[in-house]
C-alpha atoms as a PDB file:
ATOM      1  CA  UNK A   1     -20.799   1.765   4.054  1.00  0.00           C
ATOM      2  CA  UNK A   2     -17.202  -0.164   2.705  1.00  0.00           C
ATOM      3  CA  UNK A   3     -17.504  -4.177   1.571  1.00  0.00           C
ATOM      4  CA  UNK A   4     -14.528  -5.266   3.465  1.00  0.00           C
ATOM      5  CA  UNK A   5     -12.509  -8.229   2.535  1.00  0.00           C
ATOM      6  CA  UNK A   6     -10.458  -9.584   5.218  1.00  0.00           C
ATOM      7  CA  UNK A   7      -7.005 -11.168   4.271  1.00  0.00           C
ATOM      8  CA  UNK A   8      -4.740 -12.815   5.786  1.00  0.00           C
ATOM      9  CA  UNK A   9      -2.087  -9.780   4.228  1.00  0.00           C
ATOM     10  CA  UNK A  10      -1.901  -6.268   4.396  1.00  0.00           C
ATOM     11  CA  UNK A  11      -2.688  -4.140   0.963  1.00  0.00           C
ATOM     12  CA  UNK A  12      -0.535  -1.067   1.055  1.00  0.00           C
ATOM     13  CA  UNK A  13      -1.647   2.240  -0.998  1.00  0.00           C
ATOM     14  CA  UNK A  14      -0.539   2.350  -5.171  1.00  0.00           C
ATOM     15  CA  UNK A  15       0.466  -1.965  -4.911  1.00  0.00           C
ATOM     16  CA  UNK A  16      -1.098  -3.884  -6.867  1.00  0.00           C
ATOM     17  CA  UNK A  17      -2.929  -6.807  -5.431  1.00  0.00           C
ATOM     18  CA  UNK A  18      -3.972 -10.321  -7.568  1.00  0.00           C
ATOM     19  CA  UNK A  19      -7.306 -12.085  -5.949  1.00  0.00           C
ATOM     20  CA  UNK A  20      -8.863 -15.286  -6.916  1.00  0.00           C
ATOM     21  CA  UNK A  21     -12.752 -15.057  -5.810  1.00  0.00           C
ATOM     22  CA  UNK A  22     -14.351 -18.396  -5.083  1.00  0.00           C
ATOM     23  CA  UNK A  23     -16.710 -18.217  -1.886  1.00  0.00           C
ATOM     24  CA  UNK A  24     -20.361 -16.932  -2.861  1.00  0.00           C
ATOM     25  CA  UNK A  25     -20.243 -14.528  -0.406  1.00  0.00           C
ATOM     26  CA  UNK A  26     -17.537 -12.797  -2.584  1.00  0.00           C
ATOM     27  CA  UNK A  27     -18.542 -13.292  -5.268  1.00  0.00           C
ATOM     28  CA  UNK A  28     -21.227 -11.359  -4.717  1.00  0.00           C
ATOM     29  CA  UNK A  29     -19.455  -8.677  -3.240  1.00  0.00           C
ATOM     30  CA  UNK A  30     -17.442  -7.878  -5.626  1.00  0.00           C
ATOM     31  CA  UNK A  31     -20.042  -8.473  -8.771  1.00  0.00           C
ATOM     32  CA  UNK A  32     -21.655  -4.926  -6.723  1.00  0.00           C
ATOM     33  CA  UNK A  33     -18.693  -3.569  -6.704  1.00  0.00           C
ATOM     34  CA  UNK A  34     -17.761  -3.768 -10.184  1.00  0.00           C
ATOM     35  CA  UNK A  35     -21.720  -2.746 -11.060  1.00  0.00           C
ATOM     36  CA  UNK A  36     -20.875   0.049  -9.084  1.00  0.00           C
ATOM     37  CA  UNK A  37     -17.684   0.616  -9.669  1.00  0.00           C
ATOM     38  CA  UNK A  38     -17.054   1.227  -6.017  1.00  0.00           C
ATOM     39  CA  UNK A  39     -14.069   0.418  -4.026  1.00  0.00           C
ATOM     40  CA  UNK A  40     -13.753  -2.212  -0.822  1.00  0.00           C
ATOM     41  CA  UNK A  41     -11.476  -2.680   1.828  1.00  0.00           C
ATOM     42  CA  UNK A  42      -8.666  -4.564   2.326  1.00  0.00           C
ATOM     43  CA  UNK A  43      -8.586  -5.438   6.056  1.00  0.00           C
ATOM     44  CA  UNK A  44      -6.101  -7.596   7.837  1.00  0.00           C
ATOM     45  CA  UNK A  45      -7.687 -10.949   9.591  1.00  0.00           C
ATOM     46  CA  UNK A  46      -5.470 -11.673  12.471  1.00  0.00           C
ATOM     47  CA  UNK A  47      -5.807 -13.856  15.708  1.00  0.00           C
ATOM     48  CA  UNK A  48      -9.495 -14.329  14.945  1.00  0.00           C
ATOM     49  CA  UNK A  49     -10.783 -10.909  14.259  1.00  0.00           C
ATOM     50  CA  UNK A  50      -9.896  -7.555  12.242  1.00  0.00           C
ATOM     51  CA  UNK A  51      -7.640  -5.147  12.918  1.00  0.00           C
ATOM     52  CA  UNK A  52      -8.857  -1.309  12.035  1.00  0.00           C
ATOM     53  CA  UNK A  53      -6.876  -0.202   9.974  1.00  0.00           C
ATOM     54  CA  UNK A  54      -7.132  -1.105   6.198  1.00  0.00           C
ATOM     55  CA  UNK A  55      -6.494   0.100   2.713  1.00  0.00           C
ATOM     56  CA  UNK A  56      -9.313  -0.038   0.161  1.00  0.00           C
ATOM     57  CA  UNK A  57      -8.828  -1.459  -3.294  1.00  0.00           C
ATOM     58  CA  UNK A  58     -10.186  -0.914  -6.612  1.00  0.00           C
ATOM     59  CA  UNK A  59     -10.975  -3.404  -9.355  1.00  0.00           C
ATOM     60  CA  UNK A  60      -8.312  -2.633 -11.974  1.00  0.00           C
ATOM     61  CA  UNK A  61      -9.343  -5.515 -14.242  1.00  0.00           C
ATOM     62  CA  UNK A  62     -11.000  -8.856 -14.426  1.00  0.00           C
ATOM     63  CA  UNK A  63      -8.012 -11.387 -15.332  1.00  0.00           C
ATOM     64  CA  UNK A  64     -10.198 -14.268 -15.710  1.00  0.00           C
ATOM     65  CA  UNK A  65     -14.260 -15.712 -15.329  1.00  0.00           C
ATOM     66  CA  UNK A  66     -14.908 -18.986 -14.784  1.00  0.00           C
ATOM     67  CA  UNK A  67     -18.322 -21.015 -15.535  1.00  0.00           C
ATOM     68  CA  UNK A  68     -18.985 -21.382 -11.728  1.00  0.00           C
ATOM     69  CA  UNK A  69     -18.905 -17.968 -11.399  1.00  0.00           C
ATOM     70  CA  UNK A  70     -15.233 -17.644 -10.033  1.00  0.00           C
ATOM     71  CA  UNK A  71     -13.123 -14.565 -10.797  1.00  0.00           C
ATOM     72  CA  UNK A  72      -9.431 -13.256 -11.067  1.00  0.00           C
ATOM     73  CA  UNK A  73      -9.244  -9.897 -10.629  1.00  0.00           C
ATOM     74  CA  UNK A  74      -5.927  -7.239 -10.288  1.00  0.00           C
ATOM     75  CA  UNK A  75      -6.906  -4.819  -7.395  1.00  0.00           C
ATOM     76  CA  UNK A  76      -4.677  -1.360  -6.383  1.00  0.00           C
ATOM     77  CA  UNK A  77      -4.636  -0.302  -2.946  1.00  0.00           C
ATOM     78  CA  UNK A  78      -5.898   3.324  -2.882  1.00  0.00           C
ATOM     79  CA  UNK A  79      -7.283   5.294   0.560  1.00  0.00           C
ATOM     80  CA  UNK A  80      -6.590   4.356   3.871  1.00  0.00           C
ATOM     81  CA  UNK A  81      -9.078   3.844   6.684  1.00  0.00           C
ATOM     82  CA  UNK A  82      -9.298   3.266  10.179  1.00  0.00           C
ATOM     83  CA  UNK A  83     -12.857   1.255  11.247  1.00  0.00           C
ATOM     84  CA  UNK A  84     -15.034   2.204  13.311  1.00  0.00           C
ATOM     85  CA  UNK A  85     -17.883  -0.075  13.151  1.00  0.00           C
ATOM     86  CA  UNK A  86     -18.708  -3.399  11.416  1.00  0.00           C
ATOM     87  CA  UNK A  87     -21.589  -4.319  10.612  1.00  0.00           C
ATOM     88  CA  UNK A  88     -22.344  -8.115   9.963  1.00  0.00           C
ATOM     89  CA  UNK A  89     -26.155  -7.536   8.290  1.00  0.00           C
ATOM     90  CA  UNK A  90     -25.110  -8.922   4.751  1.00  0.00           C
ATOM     91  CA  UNK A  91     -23.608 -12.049   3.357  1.00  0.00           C
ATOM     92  CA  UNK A  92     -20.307 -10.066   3.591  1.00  0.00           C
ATOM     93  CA  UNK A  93     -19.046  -7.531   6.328  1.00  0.00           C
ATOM     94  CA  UNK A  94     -19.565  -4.379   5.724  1.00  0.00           C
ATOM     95  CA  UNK A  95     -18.002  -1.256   7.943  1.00  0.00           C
ATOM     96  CA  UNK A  96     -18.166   2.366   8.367  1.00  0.00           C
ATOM     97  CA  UNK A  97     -14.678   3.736   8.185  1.00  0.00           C
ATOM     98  CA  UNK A  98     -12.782   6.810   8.418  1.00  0.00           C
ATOM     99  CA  UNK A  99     -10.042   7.613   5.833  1.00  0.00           C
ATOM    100  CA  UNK A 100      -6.834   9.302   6.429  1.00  0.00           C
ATOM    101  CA  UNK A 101      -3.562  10.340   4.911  1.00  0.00           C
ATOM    102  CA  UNK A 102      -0.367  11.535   5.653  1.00  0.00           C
ATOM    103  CA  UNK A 103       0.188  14.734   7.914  1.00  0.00           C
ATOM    104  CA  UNK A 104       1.290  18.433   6.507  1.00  0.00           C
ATOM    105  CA  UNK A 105       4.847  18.553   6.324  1.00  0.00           C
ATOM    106  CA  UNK A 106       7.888  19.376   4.248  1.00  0.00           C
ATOM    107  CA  UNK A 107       8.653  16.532   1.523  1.00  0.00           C
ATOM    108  CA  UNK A 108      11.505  14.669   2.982  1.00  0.00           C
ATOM    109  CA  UNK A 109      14.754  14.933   2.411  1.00  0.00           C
ATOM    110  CA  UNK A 110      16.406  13.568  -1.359  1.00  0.00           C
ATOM    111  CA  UNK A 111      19.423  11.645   0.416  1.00  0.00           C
ATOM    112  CA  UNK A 112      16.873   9.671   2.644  1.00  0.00           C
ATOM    113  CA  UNK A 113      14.942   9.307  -0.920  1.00  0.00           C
ATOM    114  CA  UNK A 114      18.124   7.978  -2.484  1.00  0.00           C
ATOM    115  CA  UNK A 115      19.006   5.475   0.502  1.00  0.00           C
ATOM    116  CA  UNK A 116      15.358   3.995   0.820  1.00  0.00           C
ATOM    117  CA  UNK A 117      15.937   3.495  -3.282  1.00  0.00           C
ATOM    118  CA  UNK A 118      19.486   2.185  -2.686  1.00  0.00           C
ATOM    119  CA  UNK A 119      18.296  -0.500  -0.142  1.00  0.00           C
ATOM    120  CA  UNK A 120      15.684  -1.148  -2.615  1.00  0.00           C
ATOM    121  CA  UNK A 121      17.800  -2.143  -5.274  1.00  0.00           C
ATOM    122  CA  UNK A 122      19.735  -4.508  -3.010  1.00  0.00           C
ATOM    123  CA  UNK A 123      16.889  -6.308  -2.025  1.00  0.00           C
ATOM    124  CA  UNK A 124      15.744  -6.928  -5.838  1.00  0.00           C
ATOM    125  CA  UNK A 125      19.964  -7.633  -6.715  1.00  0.00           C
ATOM    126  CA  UNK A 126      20.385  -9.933  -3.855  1.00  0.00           C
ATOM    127  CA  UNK A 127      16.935 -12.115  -4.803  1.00  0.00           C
ATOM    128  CA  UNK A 128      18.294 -11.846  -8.117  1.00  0.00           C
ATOM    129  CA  UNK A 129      14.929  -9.958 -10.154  1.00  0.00           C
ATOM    130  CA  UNK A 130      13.991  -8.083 -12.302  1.00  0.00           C
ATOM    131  CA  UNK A 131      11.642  -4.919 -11.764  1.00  0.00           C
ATOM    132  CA  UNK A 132      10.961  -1.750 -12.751  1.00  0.00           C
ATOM    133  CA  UNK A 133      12.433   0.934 -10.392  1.00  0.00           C
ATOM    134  CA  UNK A 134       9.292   3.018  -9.033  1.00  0.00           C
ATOM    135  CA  UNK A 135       9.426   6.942  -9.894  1.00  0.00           C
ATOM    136  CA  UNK A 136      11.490   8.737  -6.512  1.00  0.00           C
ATOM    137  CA  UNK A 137       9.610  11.337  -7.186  1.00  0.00           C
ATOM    138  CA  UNK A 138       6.233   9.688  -6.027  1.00  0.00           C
ATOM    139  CA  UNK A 139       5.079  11.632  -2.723  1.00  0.00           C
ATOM    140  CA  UNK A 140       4.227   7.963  -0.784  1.00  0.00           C
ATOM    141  CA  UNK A 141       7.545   5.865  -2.674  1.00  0.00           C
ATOM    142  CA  UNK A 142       7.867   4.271   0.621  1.00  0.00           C
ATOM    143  CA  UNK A 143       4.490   2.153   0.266  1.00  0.00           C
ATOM    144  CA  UNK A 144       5.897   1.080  -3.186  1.00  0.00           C
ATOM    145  CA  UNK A 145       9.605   0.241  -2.539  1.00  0.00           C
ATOM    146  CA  UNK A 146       8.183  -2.347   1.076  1.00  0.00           C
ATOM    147  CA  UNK A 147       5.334  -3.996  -1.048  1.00  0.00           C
ATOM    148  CA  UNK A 148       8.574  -6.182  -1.650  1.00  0.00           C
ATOM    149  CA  UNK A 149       8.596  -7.261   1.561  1.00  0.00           C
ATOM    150  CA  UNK A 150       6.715 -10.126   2.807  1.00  0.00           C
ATOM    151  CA  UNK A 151       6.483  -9.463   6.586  1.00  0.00           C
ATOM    152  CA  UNK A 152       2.976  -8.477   7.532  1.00  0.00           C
ATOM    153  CA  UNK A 153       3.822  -6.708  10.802  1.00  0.00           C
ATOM    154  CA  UNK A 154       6.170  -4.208   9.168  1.00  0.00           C
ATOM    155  CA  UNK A 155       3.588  -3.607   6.097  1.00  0.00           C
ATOM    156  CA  UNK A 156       0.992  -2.746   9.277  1.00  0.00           C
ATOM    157  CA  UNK A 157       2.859  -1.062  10.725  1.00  0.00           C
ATOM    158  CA  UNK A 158       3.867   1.329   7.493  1.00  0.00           C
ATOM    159  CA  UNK A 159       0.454   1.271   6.518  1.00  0.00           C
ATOM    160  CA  UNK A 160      -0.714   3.389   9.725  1.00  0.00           C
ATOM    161  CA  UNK A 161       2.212   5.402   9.867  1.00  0.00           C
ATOM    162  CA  UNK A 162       1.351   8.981   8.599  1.00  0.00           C
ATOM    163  CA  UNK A 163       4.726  10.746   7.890  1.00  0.00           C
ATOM    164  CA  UNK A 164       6.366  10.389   4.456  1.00  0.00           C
ATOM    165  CA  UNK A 165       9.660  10.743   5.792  1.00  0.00           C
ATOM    166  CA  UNK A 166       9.128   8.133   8.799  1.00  0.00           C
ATOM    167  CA  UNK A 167       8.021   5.733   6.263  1.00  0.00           C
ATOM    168  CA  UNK A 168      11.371   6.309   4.800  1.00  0.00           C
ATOM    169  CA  UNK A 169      13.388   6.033   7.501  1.00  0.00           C
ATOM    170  CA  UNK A 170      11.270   2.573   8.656  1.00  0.00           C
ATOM    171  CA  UNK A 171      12.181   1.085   4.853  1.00  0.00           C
ATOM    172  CA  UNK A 172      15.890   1.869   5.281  1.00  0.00           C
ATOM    173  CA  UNK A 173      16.022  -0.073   8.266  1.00  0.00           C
ATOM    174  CA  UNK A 174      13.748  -2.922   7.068  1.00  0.00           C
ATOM    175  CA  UNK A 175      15.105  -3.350   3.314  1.00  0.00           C
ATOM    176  CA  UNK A 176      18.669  -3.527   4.708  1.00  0.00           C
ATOM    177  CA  UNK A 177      17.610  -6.247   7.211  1.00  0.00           C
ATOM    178  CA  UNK A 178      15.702  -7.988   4.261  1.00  0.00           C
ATOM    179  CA  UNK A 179      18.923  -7.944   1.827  1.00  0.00           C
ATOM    180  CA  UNK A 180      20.975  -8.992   4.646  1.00  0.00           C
ATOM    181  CA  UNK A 181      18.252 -12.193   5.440  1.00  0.00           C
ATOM    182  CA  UNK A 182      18.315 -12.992   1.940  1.00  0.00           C
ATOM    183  CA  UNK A 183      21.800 -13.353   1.187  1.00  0.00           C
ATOM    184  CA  UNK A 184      22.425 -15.964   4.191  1.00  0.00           C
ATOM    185  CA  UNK A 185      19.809 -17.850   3.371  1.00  0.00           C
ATOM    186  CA  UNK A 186      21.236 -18.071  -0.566  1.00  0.00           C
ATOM    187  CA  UNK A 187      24.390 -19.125   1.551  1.00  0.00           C
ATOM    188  CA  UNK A 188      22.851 -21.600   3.564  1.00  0.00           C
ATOM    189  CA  UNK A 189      21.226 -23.075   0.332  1.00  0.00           C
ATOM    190  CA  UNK A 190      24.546 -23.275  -1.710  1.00  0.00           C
ATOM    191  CA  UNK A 191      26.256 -25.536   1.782  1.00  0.00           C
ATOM    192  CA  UNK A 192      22.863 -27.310   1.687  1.00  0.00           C
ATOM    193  CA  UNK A 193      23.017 -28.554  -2.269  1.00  0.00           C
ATOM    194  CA  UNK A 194      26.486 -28.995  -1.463  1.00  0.00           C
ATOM    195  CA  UNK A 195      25.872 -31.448   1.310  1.00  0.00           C
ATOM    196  CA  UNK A 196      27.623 -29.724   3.797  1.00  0.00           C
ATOM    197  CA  UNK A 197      31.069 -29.949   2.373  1.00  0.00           C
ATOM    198  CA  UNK A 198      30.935 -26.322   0.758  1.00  0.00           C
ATOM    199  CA  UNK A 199      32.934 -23.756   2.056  1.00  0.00           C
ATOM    200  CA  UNK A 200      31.783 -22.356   5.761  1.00  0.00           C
ATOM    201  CA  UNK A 201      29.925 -19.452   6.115  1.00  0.00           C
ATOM    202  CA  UNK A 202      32.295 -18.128   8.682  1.00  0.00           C
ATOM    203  CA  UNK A 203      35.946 -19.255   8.848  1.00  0.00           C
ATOM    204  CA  UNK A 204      37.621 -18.591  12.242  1.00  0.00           C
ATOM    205  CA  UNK A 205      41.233 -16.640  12.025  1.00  0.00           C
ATOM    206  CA  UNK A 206      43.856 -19.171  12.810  1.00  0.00           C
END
């Protein structure tokens, strides 16, 4: 049987994932789990119930204990899972799942590895960060170039996706978009702080 912990977010497989435990009933959840050292899953809450399918996390680390028996812990997402029954017996939910990977197939192609890296890099140059590049030669680097991405559909969406190379192809597409979001919103900042009298966006020919 998995703990589940339903979030409002979507914990993708090798991301790392920062919690800060303060209801009782997870509290006690995850005191089991790290007395037991077993992992729980990440489930996404949406319109009022759960959507099946999750990632489970471990506990990497305890960042912090409090006197009242709060926690911060760093989590990694590790096996995915697709639900097939919940079971609402304890203080937490608890639900038998079914885990799954990727399908058989070649490893994809280097210049879609190099593009999905590419629009990557964009992403992190246009929000102006800094962060390690993850290793290309990771079999799921798609999960760990989108964790950047803050758009809970797409990460879903990834997450039950089991092809490698469609994963790929899916980041291109998205990271591109993401860049291209980010740098006209920058814009629109600079014409805001310049109370409108910045240079336009878009200048028509004359």
């Amino acid at each position: 049987m998995l703990p589940l912990f339903p979030l409002e977010t979507v914990l993708l497989p090798h991301c790392e994932l920062r919690l800060h435990i303060f209801e009782e009933r997870y509290k006690e959840m995850i005191g089991e789990c790290l007395q037991s050292g077993q992992e729980f899953g990440v489930v996404q809450a949406r319109g009022g119930g759960l959507l099946r399918i999750g990632c489970t996390a471990s506990i990497e680390e305890v960042l912090r204990r409090y006197e009242d028996g709060r926690m911060d812990i760093l989590t990694v997402g590790r096996r995915r899972f697709a639900l097939q029954e919940v079971f609402p017996g304890r203080s937490y939910l608890r639900g038998k799942a079914v885990f799954f990977g990727d399908r058989d197939e070649a490893a994809p192609d280097r210049r879609l590895v190099r593009e999905a890296l590419a629009a990557w890099l964009e992403v992190i140059r246009v929000k102006e960060e800094e962060a390690e590049a993850p290793d290309i030669d990771h079999p799921q680097l798609s999960f760990l170039l989108c964790d950047i991405s803050p758009d809970l559909h797409f990460r879903q969406r990834l997450l039950e996706m089991q092809s490698e190379r469609e994963r790929l192809e899916a980041a291109i597409a998205h990271l591109k978009r993401l860049a291209e979001k980010e740098r006209i919103r920058r814009a629109m900042e600079k014409v805001v702080r310049s109370n409108g009298h910045g240079r336009h966006l878009y200048s028509p020919q004359e």
